[in-house]
Protein backbone atom coordinates (compact mmCIF):
# COMPACT_ATOMS: atom_id res chain seq x y z
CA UNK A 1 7.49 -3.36 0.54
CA UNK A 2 8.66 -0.69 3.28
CA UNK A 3 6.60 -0.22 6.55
CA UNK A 4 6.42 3.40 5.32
CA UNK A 5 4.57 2.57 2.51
CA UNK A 6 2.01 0.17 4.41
CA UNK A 7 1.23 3.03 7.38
CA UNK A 8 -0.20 5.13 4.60
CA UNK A 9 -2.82 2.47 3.50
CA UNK A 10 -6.51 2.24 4.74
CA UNK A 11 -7.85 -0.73 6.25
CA UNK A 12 -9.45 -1.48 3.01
CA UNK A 13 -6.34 -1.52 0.96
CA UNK A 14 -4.09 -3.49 3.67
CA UNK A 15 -6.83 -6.43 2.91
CA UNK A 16 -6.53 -6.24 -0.29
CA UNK A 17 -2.82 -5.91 -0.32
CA UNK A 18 -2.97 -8.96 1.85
CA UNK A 19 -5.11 -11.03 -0.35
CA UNK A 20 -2.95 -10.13 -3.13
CA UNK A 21 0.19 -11.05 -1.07
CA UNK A 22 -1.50 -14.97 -0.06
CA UNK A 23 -2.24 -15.75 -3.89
CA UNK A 24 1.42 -14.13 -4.74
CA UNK A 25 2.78 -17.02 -1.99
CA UNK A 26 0.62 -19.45 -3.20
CA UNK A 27 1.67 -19.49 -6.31
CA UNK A 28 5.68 -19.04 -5.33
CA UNK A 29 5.03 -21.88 -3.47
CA UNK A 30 3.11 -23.83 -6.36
CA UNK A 31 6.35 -22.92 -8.95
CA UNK A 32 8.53 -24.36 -6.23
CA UNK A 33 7.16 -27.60 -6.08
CA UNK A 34 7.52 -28.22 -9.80
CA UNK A 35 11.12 -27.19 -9.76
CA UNK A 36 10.26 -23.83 -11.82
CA UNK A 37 11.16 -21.06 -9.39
CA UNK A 38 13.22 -18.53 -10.56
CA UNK A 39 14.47 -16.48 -7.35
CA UNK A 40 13.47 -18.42 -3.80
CA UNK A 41 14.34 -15.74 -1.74
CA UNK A 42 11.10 -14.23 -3.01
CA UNK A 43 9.36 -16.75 -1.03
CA UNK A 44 11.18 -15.30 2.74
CA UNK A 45 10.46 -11.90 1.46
CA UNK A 46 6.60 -12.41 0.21
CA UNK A 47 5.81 -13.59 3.90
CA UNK A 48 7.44 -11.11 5.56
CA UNK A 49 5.07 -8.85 3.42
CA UNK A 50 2.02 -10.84 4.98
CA UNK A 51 3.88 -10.36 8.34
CA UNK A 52 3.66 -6.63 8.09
CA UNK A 53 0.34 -5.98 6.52
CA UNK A 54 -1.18 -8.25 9.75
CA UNK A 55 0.93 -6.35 12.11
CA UNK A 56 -0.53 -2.93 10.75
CA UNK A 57 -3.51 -3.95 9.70
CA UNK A 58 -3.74 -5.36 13.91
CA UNK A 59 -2.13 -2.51 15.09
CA UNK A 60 -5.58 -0.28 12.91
CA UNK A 61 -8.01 -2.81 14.60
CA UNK A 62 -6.28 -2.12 18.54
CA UNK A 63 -6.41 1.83 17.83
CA UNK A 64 -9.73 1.83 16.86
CA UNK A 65 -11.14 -0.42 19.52
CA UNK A 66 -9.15 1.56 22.12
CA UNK A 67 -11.01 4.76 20.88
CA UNK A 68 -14.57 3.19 21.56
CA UNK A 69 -14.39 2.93 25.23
């Protein structure tokens, strides 16, 4: 997933995408443990996804606090 992509998402889909994202690493991480992972590299790349949806969704929350005051 490219930043690119993310900035064009609402609020409402980054937490979703998110959610999505956390099962997606749960279950990685599940597969791992019972020796049935296929590609591990998924698992660095899947939470640098989470990474990046927090950042933007963060940098949405900042921006629209900031416009409040």
């Amino acid at each position: 997933m490219k930043a690119s992509e993310i900035k064009e998402m609402t609020l409402v889909e980054l937490n979703n995408k998110l959610e999505e994202l956390r099962k997606e690493l749960f279950n990685l991480r599940f597969q791992h443990a019972v020796n049935q992972l296929d590609n591990p590299m998924r698992l660095k790349a899947v939470k640098k996804d989470i990474a990046r949806v927090k950042t933007f969704i963060r940098e949405q929350e900042l921006k629209n606090d900031g416009s409040r005051v």
